[in-house]
PDB file of N, CA and C in Angstrom:
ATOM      1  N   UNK A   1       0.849  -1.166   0.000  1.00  0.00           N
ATOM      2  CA  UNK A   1       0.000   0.000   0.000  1.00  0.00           C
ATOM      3  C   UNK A   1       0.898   1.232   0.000  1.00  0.00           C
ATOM      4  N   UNK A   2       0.632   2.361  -0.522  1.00  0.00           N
ATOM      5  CA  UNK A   2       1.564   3.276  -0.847  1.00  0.00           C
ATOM      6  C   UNK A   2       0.388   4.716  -0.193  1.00  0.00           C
ATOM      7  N   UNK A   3       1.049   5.995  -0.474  1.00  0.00           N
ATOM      8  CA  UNK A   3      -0.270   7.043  -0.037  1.00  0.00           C
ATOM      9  C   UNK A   3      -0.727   7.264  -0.880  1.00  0.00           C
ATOM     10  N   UNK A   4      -1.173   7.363  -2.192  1.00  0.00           N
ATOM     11  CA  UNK A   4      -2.238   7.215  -2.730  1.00  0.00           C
ATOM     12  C   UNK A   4      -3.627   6.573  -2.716  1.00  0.00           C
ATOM     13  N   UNK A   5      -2.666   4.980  -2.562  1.00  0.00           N
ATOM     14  CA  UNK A   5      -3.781   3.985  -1.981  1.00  0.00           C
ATOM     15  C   UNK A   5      -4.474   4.311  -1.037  1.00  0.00           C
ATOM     16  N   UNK A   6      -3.717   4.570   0.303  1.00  0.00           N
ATOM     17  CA  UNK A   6      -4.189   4.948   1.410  1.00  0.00           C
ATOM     18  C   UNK A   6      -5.470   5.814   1.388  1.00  0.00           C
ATOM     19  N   UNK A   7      -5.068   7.306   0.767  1.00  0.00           N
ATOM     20  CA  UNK A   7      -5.925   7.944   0.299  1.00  0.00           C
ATOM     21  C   UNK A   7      -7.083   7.276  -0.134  1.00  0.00           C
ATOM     22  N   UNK A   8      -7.100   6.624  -0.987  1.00  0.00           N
ATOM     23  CA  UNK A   8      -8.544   6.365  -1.921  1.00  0.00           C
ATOM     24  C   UNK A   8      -9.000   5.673  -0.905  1.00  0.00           C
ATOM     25  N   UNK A   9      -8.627   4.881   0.351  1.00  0.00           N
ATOM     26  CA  UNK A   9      -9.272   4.129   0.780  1.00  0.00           C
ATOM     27  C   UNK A   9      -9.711   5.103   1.889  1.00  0.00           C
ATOM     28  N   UNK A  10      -9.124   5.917   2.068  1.00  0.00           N
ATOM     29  CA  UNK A  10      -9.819   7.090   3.051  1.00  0.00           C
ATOM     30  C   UNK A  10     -11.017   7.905   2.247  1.00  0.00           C
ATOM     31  N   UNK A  11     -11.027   7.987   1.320  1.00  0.00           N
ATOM     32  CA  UNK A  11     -11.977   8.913   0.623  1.00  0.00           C
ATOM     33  C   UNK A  11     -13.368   8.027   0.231  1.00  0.00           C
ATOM     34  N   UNK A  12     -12.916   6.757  -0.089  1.00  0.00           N
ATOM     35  CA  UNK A  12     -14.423   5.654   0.453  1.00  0.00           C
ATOM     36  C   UNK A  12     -14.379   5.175   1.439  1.00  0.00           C
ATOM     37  N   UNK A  13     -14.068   5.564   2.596  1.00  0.00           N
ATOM     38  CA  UNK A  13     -14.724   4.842   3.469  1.00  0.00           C
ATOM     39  C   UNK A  13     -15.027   6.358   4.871  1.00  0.00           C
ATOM     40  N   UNK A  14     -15.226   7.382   3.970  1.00  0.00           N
ATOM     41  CA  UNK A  14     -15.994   8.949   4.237  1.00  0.00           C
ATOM     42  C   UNK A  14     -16.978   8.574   4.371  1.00  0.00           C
ATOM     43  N   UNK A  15     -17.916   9.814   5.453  1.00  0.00           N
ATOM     44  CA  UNK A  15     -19.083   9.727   5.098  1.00  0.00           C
ATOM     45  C   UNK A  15     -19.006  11.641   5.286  1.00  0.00           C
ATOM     46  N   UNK A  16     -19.046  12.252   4.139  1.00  0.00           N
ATOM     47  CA  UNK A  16     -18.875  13.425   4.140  1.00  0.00           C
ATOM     48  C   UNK A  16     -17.881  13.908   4.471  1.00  0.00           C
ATOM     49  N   UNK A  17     -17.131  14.654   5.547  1.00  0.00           N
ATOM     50  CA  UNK A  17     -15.304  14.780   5.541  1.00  0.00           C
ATOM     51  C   UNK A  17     -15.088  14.295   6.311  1.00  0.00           C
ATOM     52  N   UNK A  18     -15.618  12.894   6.818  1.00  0.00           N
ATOM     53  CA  UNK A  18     -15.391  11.984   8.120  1.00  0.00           C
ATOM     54  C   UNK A  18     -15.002  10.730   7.588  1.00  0.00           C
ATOM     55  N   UNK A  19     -13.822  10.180   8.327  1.00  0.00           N
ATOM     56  CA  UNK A  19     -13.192   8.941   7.710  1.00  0.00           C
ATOM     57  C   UNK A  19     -13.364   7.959   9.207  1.00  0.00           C
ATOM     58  N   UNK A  20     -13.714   6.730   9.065  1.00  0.00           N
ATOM     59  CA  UNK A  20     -12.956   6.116   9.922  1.00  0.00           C
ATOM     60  C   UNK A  20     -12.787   4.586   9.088  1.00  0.00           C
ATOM     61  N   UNK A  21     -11.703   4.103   9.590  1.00  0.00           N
ATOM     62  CA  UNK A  21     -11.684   3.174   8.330  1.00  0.00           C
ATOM     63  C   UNK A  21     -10.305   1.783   9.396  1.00  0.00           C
ATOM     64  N   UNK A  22     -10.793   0.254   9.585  1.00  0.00           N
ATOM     65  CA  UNK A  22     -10.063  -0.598   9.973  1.00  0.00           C
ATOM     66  C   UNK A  22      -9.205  -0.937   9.291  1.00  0.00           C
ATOM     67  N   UNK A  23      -7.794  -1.110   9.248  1.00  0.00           N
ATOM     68  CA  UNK A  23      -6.964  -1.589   8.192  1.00  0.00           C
ATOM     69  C   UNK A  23      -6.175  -2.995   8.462  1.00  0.00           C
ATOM     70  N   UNK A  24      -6.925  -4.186   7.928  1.00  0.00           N
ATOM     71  CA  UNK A  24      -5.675  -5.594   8.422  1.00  0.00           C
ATOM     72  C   UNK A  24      -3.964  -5.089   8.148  1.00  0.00           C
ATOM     73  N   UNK A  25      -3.122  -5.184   9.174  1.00  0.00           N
ATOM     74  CA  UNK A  25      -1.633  -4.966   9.030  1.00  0.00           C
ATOM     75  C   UNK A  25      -1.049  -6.314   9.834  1.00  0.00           C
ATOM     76  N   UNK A  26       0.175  -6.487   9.451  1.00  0.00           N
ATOM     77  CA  UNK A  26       1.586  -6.709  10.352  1.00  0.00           C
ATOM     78  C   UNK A  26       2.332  -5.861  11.053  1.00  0.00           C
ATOM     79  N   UNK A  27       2.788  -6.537  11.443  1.00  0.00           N
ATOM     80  CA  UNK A  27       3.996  -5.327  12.660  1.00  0.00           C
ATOM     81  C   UNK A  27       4.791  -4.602  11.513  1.00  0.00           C
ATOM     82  N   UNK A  28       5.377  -5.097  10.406  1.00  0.00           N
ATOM     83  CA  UNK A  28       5.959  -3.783   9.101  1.00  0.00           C
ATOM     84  C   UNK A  28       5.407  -2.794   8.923  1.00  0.00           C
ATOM     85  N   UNK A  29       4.067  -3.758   8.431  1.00  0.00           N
ATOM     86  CA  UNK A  29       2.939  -2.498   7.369  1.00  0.00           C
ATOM     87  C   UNK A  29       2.371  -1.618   8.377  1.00  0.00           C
ATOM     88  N   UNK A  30       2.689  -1.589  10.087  1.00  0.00           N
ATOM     89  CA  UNK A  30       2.156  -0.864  10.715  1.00  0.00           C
ATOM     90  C   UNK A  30       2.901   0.858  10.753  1.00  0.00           C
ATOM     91  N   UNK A  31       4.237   0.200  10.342  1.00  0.00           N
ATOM     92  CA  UNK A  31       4.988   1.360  10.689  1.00  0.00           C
ATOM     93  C   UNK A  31       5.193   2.431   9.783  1.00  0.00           C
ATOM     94  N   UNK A  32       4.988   1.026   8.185  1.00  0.00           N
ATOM     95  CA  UNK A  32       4.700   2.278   6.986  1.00  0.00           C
ATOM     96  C   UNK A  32       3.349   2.609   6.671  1.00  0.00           C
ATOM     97  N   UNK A  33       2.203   2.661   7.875  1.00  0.00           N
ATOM     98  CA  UNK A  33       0.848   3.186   7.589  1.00  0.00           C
ATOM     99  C   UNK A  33       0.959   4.424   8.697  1.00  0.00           C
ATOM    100  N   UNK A  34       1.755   4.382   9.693  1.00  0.00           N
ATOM    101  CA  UNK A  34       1.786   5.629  10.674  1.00  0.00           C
ATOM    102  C   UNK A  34       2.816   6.435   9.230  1.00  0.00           C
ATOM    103  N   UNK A  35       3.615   5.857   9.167  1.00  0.00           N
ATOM    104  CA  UNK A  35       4.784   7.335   7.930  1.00  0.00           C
ATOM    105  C   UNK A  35       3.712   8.122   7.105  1.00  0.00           C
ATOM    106  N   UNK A  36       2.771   7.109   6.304  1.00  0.00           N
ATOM    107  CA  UNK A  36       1.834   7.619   5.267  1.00  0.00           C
ATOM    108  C   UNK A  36       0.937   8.569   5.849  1.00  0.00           C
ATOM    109  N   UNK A  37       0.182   8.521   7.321  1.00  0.00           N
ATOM    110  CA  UNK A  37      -0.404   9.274   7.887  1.00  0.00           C
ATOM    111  C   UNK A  37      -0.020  10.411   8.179  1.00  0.00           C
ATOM    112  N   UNK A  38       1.376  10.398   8.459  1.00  0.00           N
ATOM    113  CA  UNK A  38       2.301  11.400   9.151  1.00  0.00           C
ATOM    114  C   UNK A  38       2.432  12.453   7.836  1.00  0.00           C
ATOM    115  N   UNK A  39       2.866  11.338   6.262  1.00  0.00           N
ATOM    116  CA  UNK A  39       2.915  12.887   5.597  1.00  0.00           C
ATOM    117  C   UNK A  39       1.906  13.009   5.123  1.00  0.00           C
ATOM    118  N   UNK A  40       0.501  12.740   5.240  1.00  0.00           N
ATOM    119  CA  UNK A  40      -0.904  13.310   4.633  1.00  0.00           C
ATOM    120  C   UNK A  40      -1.363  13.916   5.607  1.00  0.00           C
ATOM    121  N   UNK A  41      -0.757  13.837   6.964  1.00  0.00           N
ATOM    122  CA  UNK A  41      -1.182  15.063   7.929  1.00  0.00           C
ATOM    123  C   UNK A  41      -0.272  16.143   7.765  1.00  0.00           C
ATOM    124  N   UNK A  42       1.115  16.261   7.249  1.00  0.00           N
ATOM    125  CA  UNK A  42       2.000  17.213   6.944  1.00  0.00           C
ATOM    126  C   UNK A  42       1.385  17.735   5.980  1.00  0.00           C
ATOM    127  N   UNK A  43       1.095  17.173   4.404  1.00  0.00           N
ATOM    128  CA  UNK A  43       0.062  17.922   3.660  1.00  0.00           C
ATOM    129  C   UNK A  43      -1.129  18.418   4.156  1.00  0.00           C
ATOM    130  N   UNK A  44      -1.486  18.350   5.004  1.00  0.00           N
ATOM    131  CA  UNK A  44      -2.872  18.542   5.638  1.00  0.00           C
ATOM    132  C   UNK A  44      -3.836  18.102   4.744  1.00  0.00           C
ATOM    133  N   UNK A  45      -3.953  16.595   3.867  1.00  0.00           N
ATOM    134  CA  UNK A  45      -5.339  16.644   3.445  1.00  0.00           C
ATOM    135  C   UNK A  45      -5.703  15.740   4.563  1.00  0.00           C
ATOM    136  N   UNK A  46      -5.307  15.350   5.832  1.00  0.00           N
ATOM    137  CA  UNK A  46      -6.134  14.763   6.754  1.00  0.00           C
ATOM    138  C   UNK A  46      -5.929  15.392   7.782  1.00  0.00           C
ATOM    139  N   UNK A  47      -7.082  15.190   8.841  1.00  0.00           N
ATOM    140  CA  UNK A  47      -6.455  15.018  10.451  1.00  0.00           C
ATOM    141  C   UNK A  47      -6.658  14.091  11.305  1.00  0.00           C
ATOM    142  N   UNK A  48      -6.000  13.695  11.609  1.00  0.00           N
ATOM    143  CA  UNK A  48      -6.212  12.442  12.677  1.00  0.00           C
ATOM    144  C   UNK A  48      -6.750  12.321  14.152  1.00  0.00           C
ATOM    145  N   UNK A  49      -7.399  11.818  14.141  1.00  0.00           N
ATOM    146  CA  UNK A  49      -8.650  12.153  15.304  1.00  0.00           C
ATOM    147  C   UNK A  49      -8.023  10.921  16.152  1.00  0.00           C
ATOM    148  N   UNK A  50      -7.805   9.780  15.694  1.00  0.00           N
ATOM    149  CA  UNK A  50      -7.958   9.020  16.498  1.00  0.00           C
ATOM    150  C   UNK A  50      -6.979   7.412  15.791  1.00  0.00           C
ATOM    151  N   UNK A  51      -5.749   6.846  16.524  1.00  0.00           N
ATOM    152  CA  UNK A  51      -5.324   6.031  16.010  1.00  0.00           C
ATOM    153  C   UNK A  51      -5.002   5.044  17.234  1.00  0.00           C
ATOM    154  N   UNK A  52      -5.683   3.855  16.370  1.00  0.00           N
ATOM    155  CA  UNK A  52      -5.710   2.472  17.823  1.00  0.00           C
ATOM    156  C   UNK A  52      -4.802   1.320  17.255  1.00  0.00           C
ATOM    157  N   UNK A  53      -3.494   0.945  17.591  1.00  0.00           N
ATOM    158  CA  UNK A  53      -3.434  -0.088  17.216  1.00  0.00           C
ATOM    159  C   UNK A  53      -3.602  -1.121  17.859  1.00  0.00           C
ATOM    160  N   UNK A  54      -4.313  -2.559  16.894  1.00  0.00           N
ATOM    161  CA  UNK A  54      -4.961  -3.465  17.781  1.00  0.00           C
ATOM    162  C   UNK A  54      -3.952  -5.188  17.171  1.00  0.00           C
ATOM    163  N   UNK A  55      -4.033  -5.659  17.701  1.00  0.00           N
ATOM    164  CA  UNK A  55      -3.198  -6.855  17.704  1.00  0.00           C
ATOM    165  C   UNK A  55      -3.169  -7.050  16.000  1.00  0.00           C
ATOM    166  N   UNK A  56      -3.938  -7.304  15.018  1.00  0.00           N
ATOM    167  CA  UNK A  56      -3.647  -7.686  13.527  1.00  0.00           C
ATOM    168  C   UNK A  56      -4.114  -6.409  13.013  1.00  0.00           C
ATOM    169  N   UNK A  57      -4.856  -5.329  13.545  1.00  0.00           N
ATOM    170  CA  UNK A  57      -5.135  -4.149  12.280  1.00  0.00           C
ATOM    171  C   UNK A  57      -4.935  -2.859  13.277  1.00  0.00           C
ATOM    172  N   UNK A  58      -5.482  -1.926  12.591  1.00  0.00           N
ATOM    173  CA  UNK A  58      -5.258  -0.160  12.869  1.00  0.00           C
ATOM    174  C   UNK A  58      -6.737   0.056  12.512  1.00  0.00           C
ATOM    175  N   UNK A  59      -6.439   0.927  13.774  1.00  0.00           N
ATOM    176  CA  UNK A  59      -8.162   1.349  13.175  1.00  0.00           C
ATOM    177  C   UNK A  59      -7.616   3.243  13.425  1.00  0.00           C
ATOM    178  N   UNK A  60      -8.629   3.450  12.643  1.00  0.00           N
ATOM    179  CA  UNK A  60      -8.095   4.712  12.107  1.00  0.00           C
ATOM    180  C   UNK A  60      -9.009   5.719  11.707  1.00  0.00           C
ATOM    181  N   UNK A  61      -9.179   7.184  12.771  1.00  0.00           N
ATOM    182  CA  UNK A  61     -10.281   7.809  12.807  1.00  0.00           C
ATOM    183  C   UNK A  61     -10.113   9.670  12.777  1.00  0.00           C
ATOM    184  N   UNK A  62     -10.747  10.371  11.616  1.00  0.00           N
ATOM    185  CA  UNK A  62     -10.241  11.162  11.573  1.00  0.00           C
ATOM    186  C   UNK A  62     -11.315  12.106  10.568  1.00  0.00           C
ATOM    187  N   UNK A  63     -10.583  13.794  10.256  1.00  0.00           N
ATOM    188  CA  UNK A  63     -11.008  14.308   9.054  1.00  0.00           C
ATOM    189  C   UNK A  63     -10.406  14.699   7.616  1.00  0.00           C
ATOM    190  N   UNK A  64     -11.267  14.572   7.030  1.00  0.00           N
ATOM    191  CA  UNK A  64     -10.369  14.436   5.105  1.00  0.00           C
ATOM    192  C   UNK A  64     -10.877  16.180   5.180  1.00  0.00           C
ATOM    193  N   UNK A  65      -9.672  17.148   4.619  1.00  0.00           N
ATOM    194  CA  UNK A  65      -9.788  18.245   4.202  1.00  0.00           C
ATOM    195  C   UNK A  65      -9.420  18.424   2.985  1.00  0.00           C
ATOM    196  N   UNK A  66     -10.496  19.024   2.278  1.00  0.00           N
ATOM    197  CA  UNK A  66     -10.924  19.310   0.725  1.00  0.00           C
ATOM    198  C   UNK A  66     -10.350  20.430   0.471  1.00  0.00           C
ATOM    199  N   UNK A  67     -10.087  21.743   1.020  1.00  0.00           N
ATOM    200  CA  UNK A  67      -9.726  22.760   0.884  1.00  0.00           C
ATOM    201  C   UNK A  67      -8.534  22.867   0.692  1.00  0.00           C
ATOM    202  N   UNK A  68      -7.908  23.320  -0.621  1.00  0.00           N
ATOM    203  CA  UNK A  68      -6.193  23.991   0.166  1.00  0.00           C
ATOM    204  C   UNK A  68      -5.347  25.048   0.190  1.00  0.00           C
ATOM    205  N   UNK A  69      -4.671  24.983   0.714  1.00  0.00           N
ATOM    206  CA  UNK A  69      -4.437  26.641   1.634  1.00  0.00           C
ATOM    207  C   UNK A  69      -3.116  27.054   0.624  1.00  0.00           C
TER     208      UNK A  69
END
């Protein structure tokens, strides 16, 4: 999964500029899904409300911003 991907899977699983979305990971793919978060919150098209990691996935809760500055 790369940030693009990420993205699209944040943008369906919106419900208006609200994301929350479970993701199956490993202990790797956990560390390159916090990096991807980290720079789509540096771009600011997200914000992160809320990040749980749980024994096999991430759950992952937040807002998608449409606007840019």
């Amino acid at each position: 999964m790369n940030k693009v991907e990420l993205l699209k899977k944040l943008l369906n699983s919106s419900r208006g500029n609200l994301f929350s979305l479970e993701i199956p990971t490993t202990k790797e793919s956990e560390k390159k899904i916090q990096e991807m978060l980290g720079i789509l919150e540096a771009e600011k098209r997200i914000k992160l409300r809320e990040y749980v990691q749980r024994e096999y996935s991430v759950y992952i809760h937040g807002i998608i911003k449409y606007a840019s500055e």
